[in-house]
N, C-alpha and C. Protein backbone atom coordinates (compact mmCIF):
# COMPACT_ATOMS: atom_id res chain seq x y z
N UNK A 1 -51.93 -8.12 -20.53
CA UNK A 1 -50.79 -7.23 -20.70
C UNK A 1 -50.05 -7.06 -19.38
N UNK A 2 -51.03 -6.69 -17.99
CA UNK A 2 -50.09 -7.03 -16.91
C UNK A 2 -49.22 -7.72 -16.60
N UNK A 3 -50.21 -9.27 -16.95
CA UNK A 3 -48.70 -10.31 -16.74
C UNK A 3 -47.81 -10.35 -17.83
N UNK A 4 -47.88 -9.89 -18.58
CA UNK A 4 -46.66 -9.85 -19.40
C UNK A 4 -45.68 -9.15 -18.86
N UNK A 5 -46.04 -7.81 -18.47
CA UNK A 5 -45.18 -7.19 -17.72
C UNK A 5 -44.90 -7.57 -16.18
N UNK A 6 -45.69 -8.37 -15.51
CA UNK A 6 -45.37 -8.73 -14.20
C UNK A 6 -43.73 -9.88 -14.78
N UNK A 7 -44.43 -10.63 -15.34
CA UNK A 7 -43.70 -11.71 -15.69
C UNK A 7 -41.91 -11.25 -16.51
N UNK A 8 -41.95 -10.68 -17.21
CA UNK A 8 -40.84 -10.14 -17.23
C UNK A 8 -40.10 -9.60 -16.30
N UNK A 9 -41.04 -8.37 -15.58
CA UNK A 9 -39.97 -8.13 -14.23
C UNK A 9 -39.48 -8.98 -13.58
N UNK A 10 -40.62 -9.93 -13.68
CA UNK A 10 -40.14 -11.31 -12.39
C UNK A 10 -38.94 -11.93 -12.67
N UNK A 11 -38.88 -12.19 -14.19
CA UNK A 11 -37.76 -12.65 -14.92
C UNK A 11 -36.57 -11.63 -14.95
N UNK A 12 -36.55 -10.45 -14.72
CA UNK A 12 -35.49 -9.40 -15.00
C UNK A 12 -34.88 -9.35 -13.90
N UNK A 13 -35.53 -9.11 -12.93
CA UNK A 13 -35.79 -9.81 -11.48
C UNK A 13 -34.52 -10.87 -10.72
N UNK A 14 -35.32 -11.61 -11.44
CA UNK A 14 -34.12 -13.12 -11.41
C UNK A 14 -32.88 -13.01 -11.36
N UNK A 15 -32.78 -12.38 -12.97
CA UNK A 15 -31.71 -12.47 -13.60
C UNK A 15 -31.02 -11.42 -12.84
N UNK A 16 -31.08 -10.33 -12.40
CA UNK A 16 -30.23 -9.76 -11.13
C UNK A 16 -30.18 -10.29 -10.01
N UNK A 17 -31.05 -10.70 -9.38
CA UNK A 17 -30.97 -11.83 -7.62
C UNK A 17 -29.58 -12.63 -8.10
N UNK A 18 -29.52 -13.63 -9.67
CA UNK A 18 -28.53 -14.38 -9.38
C UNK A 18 -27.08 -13.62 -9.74
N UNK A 19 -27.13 -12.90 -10.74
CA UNK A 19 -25.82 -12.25 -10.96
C UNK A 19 -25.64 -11.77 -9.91
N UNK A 20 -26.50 -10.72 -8.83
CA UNK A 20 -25.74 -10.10 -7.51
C UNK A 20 -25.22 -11.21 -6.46
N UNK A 21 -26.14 -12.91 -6.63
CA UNK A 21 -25.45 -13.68 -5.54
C UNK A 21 -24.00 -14.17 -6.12
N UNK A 22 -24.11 -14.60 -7.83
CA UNK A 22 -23.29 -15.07 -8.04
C UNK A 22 -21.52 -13.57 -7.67
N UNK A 23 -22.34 -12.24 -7.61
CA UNK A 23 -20.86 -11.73 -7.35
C UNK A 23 -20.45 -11.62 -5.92
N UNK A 24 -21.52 -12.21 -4.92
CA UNK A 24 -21.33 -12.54 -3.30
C UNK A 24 -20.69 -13.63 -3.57
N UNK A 25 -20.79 -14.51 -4.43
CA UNK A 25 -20.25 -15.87 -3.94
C UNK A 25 -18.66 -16.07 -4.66
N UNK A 26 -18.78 -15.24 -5.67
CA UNK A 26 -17.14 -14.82 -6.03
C UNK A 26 -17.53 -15.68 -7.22
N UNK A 27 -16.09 -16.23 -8.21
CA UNK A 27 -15.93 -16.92 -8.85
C UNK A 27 -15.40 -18.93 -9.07
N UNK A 28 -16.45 -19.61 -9.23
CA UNK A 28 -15.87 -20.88 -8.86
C UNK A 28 -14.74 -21.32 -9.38
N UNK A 29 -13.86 -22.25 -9.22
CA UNK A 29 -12.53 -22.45 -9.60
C UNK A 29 -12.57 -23.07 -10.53
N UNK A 30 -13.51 -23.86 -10.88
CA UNK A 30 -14.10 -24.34 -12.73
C UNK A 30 -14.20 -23.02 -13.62
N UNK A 31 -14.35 -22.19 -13.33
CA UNK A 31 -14.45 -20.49 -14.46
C UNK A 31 -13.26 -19.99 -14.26
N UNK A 32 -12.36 -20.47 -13.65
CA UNK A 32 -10.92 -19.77 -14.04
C UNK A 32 -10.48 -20.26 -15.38
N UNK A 33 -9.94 -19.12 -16.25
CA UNK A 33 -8.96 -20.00 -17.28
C UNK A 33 -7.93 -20.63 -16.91
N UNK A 34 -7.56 -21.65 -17.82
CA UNK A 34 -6.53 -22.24 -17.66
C UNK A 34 -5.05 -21.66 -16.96
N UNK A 35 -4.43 -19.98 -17.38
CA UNK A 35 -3.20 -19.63 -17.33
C UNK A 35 -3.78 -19.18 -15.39
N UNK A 36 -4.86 -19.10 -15.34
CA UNK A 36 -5.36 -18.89 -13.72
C UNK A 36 -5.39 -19.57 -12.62
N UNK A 37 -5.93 -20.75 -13.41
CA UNK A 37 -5.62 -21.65 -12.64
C UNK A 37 -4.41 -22.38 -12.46
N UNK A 38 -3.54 -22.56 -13.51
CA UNK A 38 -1.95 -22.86 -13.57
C UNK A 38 -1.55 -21.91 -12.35
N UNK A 39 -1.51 -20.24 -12.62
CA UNK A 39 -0.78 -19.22 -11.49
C UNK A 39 -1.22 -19.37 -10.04
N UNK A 40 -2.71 -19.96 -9.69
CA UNK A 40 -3.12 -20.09 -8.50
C UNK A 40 -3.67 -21.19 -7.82
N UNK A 41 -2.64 -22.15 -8.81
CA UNK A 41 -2.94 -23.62 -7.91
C UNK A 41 -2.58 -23.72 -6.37
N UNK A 42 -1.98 -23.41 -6.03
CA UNK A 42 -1.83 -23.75 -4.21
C UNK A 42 -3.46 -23.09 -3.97
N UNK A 43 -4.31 -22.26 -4.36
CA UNK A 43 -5.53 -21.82 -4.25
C UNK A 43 -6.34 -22.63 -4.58
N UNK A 44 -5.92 -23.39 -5.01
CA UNK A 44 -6.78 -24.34 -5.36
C UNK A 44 -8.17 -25.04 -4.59
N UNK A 45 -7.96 -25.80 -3.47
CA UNK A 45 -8.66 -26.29 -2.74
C UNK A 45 -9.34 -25.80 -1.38
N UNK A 46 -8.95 -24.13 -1.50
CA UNK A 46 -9.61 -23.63 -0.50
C UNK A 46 -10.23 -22.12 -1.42
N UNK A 47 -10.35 -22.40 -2.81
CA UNK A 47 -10.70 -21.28 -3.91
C UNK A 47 -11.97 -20.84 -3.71
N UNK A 48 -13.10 -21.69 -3.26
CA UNK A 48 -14.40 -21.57 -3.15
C UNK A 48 -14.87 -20.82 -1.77
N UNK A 49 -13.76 -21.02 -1.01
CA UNK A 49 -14.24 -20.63 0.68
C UNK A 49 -13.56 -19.18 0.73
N UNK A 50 -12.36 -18.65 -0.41
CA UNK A 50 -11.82 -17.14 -0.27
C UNK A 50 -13.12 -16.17 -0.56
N UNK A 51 -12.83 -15.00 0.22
CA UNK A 51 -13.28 -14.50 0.15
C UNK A 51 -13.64 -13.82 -0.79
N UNK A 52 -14.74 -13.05 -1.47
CA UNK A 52 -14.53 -12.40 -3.41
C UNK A 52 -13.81 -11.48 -3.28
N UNK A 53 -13.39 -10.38 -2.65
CA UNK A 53 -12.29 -9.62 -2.66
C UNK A 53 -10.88 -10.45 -2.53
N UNK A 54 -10.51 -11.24 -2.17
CA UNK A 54 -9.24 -12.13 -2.14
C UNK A 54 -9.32 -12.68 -3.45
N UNK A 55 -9.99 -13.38 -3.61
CA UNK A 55 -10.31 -14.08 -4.92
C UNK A 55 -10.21 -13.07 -6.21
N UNK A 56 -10.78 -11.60 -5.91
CA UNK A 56 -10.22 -11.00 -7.05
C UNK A 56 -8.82 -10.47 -7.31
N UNK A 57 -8.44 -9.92 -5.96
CA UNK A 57 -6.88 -9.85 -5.49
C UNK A 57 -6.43 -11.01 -6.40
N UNK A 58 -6.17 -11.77 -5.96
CA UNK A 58 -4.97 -12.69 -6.53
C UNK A 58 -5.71 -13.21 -8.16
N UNK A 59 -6.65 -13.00 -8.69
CA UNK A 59 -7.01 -12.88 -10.57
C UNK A 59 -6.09 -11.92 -10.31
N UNK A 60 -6.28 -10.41 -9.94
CA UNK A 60 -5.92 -9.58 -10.54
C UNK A 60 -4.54 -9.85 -11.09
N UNK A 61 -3.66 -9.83 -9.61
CA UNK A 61 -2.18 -10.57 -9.48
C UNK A 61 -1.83 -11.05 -10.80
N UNK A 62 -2.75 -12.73 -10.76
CA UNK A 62 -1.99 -13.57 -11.57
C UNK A 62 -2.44 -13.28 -13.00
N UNK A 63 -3.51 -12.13 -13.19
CA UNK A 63 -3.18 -11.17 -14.70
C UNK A 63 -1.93 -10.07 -15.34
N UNK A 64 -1.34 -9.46 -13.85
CA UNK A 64 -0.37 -8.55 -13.79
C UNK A 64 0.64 -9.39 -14.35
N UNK A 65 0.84 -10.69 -13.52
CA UNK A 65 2.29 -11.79 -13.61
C UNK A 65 2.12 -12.14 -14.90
N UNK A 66 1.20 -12.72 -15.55
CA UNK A 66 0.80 -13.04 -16.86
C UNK A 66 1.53 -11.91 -17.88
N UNK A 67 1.34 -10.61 -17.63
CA UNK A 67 1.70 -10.07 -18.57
C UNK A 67 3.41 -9.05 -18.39
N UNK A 68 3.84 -10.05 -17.48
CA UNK A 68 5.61 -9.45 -17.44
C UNK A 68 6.21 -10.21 -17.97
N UNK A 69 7.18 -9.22 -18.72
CA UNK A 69 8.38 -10.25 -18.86
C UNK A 69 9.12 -10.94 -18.21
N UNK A 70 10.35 -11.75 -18.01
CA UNK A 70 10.90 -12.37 -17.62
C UNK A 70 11.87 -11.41 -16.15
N UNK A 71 12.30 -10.40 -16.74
CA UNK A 71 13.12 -9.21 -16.06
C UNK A 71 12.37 -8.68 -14.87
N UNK A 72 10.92 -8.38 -15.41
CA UNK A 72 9.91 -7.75 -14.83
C UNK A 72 9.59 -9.01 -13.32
N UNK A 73 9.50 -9.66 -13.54
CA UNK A 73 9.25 -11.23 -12.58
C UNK A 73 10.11 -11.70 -11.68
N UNK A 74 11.32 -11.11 -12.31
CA UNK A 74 12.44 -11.29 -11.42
C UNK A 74 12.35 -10.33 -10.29
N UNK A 75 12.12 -8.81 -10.80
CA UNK A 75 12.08 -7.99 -9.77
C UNK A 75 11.22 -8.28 -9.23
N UNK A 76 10.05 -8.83 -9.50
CA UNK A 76 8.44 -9.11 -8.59
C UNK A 76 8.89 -9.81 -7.49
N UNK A 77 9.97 -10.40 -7.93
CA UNK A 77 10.32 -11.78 -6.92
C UNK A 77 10.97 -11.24 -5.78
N UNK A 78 11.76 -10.26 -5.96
CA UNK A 78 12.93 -9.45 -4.95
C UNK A 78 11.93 -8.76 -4.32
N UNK A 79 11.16 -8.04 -5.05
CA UNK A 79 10.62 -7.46 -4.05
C UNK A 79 10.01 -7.88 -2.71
N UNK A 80 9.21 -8.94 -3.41
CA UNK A 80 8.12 -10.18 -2.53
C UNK A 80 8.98 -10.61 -1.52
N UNK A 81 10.23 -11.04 -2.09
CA UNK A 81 11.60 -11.27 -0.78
C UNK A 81 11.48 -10.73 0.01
N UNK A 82 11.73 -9.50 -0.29
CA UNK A 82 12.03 -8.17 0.95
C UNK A 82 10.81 -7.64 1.45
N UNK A 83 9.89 -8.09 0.89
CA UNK A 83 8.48 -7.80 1.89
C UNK A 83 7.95 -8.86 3.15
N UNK A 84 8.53 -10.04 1.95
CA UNK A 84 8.53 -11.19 3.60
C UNK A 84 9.37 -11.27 4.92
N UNK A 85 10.87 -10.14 4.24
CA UNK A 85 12.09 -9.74 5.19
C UNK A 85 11.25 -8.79 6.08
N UNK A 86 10.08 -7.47 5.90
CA UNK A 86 10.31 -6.57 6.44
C UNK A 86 8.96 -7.74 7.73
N UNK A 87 9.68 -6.45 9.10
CA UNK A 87 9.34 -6.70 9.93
C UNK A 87 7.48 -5.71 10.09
N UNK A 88 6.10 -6.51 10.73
CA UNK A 88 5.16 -5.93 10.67
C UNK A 88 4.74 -4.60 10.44
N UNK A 89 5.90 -3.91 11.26
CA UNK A 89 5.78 -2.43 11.80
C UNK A 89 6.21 -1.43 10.38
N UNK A 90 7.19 -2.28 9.73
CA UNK A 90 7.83 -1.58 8.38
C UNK A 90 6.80 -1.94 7.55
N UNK A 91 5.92 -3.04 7.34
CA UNK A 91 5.19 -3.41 6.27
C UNK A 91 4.08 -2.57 6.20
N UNK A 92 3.81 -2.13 7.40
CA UNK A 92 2.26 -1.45 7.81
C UNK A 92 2.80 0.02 7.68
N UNK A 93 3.97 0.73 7.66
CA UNK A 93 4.28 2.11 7.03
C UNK A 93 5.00 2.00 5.65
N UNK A 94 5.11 0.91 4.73
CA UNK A 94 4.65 0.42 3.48
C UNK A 94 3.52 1.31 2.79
N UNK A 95 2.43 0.13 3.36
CA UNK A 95 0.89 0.23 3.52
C UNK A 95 0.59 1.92 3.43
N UNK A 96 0.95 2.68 4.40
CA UNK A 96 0.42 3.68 4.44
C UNK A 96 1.30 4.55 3.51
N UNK A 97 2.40 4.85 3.75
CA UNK A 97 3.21 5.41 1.93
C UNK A 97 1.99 5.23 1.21
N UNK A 98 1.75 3.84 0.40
CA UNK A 98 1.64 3.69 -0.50
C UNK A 98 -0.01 4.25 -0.63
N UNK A 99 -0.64 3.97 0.54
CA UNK A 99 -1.83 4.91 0.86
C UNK A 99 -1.81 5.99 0.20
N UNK A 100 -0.96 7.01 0.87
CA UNK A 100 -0.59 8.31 0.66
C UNK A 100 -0.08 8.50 -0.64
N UNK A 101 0.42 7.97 -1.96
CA UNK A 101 0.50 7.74 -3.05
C UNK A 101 -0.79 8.22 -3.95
N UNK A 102 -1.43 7.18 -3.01
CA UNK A 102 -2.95 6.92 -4.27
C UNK A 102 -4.44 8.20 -3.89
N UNK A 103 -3.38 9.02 -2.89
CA UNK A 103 -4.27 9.96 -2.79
C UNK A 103 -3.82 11.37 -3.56
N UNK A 104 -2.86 11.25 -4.06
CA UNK A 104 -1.62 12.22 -4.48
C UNK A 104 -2.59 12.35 -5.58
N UNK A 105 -2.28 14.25 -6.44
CA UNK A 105 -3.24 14.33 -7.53
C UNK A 105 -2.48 13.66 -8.77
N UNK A 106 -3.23 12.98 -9.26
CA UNK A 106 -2.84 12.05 -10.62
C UNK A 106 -1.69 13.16 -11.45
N UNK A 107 -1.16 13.91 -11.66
CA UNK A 107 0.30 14.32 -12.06
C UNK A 107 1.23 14.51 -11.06
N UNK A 108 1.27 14.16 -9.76
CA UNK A 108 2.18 14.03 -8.90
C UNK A 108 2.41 12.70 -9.04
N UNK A 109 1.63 12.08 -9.08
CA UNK A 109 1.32 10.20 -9.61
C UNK A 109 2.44 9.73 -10.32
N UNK A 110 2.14 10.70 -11.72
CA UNK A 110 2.56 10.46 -12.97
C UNK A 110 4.24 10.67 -12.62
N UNK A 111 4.68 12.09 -11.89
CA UNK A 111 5.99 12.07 -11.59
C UNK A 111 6.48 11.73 -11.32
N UNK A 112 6.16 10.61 -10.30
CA UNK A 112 6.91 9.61 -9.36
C UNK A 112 6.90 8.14 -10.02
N UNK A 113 6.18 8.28 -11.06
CA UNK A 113 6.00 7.16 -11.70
C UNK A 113 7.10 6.89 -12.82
N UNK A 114 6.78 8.13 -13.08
CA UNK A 114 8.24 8.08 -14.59
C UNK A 114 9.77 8.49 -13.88
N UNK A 115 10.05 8.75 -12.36
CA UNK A 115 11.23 9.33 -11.62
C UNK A 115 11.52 7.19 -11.30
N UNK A 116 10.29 6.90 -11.05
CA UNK A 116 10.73 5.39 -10.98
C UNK A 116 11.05 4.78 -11.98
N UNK A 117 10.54 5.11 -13.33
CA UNK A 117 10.87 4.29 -14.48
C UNK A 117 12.18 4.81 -14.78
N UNK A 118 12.59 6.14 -15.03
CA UNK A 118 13.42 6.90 -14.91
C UNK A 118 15.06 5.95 -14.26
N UNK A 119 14.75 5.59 -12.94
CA UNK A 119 15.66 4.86 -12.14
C UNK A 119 15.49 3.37 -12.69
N UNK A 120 14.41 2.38 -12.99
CA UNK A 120 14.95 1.41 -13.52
C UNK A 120 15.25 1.29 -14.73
N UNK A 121 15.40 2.56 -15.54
CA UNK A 121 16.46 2.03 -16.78
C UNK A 121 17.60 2.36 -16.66
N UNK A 122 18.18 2.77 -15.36
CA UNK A 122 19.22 2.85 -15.49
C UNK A 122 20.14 1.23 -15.44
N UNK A 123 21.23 0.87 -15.38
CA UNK A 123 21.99 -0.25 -15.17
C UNK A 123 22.33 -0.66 -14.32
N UNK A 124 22.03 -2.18 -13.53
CA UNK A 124 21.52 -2.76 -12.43
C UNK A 124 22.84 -2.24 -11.37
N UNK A 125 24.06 -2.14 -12.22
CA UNK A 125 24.91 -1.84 -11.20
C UNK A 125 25.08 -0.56 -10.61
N UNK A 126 24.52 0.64 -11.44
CA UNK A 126 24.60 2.07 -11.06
C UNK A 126 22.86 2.04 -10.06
N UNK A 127 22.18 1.36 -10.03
CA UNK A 127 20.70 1.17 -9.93
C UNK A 127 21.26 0.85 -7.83
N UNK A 128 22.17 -0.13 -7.90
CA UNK A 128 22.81 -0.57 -6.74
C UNK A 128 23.62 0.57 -6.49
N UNK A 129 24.45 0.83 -6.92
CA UNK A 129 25.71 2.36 -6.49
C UNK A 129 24.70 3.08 -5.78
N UNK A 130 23.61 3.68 -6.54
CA UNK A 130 22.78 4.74 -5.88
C UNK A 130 21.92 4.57 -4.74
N UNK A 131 22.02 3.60 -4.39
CA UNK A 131 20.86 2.41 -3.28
C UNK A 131 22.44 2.88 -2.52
N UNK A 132 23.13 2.18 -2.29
CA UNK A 132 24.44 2.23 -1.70
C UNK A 132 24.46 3.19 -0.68
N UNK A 133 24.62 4.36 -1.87
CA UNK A 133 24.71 5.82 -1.75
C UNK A 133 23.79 6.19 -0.37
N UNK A 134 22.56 6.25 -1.12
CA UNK A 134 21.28 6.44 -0.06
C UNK A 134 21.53 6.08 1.14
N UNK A 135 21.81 4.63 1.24
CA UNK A 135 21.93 4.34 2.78
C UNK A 135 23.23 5.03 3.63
N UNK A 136 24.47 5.20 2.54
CA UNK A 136 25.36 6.09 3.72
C UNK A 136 25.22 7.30 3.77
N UNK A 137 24.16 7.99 3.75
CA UNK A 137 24.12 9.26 3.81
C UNK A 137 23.21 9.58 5.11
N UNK A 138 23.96 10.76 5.20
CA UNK A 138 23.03 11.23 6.77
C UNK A 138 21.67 11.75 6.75
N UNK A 139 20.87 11.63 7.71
CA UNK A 139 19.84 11.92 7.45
C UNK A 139 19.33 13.65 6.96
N UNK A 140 20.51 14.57 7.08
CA UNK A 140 21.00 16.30 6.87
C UNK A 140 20.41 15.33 5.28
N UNK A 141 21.97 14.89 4.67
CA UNK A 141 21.90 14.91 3.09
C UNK A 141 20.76 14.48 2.54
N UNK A 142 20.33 13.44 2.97
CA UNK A 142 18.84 13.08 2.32
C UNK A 142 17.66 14.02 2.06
N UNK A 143 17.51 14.77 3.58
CA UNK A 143 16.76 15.71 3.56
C UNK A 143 16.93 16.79 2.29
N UNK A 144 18.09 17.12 2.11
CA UNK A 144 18.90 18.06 0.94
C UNK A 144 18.46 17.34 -0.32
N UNK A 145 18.61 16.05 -0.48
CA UNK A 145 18.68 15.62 -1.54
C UNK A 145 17.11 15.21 -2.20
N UNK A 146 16.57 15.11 -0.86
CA UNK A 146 15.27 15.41 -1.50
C UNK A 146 14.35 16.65 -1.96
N UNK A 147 14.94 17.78 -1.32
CA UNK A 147 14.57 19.00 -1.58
C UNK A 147 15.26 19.36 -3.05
N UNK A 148 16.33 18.92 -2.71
CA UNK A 148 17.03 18.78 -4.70
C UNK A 148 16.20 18.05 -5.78
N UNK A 149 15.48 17.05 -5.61
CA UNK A 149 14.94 16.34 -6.81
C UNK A 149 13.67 17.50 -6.57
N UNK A 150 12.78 17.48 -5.68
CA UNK A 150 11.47 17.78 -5.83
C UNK A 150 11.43 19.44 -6.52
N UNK A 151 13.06 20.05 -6.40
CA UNK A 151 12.98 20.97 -6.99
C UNK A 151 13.37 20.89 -8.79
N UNK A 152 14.45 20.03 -8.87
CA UNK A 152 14.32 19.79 -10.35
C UNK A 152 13.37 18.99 -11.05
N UNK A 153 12.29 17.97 -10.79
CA UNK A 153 11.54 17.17 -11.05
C UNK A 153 10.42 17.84 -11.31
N UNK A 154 10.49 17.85 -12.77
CA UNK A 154 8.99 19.16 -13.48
C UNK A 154 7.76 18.89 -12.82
N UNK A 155 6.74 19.55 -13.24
CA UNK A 155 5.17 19.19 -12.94
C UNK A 155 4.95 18.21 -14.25
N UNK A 156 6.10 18.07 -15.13
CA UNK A 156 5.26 17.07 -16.06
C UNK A 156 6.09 15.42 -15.91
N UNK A 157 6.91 15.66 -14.94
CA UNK A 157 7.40 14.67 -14.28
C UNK A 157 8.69 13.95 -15.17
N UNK A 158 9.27 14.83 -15.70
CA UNK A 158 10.48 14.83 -16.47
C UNK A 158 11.35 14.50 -15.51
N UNK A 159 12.04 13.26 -16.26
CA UNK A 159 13.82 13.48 -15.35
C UNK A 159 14.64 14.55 -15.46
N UNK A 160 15.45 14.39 -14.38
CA UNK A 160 15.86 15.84 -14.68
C UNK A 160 17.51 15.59 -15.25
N UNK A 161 18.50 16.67 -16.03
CA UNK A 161 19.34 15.97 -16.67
C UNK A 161 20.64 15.16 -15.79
N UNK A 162 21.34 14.39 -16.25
CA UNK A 162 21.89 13.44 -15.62
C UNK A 162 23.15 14.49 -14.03
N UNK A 163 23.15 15.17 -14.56
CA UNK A 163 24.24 15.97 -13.70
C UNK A 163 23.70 16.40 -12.76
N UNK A 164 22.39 16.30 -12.30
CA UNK A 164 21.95 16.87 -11.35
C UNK A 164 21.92 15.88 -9.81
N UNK A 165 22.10 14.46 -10.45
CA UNK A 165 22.12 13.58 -10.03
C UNK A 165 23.78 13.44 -9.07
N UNK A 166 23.43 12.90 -7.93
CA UNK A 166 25.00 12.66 -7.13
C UNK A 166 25.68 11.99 -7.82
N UNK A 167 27.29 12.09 -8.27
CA UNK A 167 27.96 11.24 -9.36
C UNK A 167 28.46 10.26 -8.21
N UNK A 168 29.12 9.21 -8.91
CA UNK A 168 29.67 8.26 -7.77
C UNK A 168 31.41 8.23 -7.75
N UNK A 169 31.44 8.93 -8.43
CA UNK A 169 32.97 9.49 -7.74
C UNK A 169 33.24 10.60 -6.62
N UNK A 170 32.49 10.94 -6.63
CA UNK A 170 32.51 12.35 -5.08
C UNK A 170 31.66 11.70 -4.42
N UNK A 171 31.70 12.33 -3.22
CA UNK A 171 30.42 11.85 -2.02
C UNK A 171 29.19 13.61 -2.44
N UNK A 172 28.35 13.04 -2.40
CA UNK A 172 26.79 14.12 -2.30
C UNK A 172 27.24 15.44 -1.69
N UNK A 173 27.47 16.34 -2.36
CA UNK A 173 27.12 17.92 -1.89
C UNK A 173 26.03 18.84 -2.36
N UNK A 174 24.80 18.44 -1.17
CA UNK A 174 24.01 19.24 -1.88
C UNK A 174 24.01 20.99 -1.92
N UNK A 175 23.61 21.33 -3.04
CA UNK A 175 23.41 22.69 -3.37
C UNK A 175 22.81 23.46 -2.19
N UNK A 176 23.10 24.40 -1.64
CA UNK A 176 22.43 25.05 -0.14
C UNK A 176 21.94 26.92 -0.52
């Protein structure tokens, strides 16, 4: 009866030693599916030597890309542009924003999440007007204008109604 039970552990054993090496050693590039390996061919020939956190990074990625639409991919693309535009120092206070995001309590999350969805349904050309906007404004109005949203922008992270918003026929007067 011992070895029955030795022998099983030994075997139970096993069977964790290799699943924990196999998740040190990551995933080989023969166990990618097909749409994975299509998205991360330039990975290709150095797939085995990434690291398993890299290696899951870019699955993750090329699951996200997998499931956008066409619209959605486009923006992926602009963005990726303008991240290769920004200079180290901007990328690395990126980084930390976005830090500071994921520490935010999950309904502050949610607000900024739907204030973003909020802004991309609007229409690419009013989407630009308001980008526009932003940049000619002084750093006074911004300050204003952010104290304006964070005051109309519910705790349940509602937009707030369209008039509250700077129109683009006047220049920004915020409320004081």
């Amino acid at each position: 009866m011992i070895g029955l039970v030795l022998n099983i552990m030994l075997l139970f054993g096993w069977s964790l030693a290799s699943w924990a090496q196999a998740e040190v050693q990551g995933v080989p590039w023969s166990q990618l599916n097909q749409q994975e390996q299509q998205l991360l061919q330039k990975f290709n020939q150095d797939w085995d030597q990434l690291p398993v956190d890299r290696q899951e990074r870019l699955r993750n990625g090329a699951r996200q890309w997998a499931d956008m639409n066409p619209e959605e991919r486009t923006e992926a693309r602009q963005r990726f542009q303008e991240w290769r535009q920004m200079s180290p120092d901007d990328q690395q206070r990126l980084r930390e924003r976005f830090q500071r995001f994921r520490e935010l309590p999950p309904e502050k999350r949610e607000a900024i999440r739907n204030a973003r969805q909020w802004f991309r349904s609007l229409p690419p050309e009013e989407r630009q007007d308001m980008r526009q906007r932003w940049k000619n404004m002084t750093p006074d109005e911004r300050r204003a204008l952010r104290r304006q949203f964070k005051k109309n922008f519910g705790a349940d992270g509602s937009a707030p109604p369209s008039n509250q918003f700077p129109h683009r026929d006047r220049p920004f007067r915020p409320n004081r």
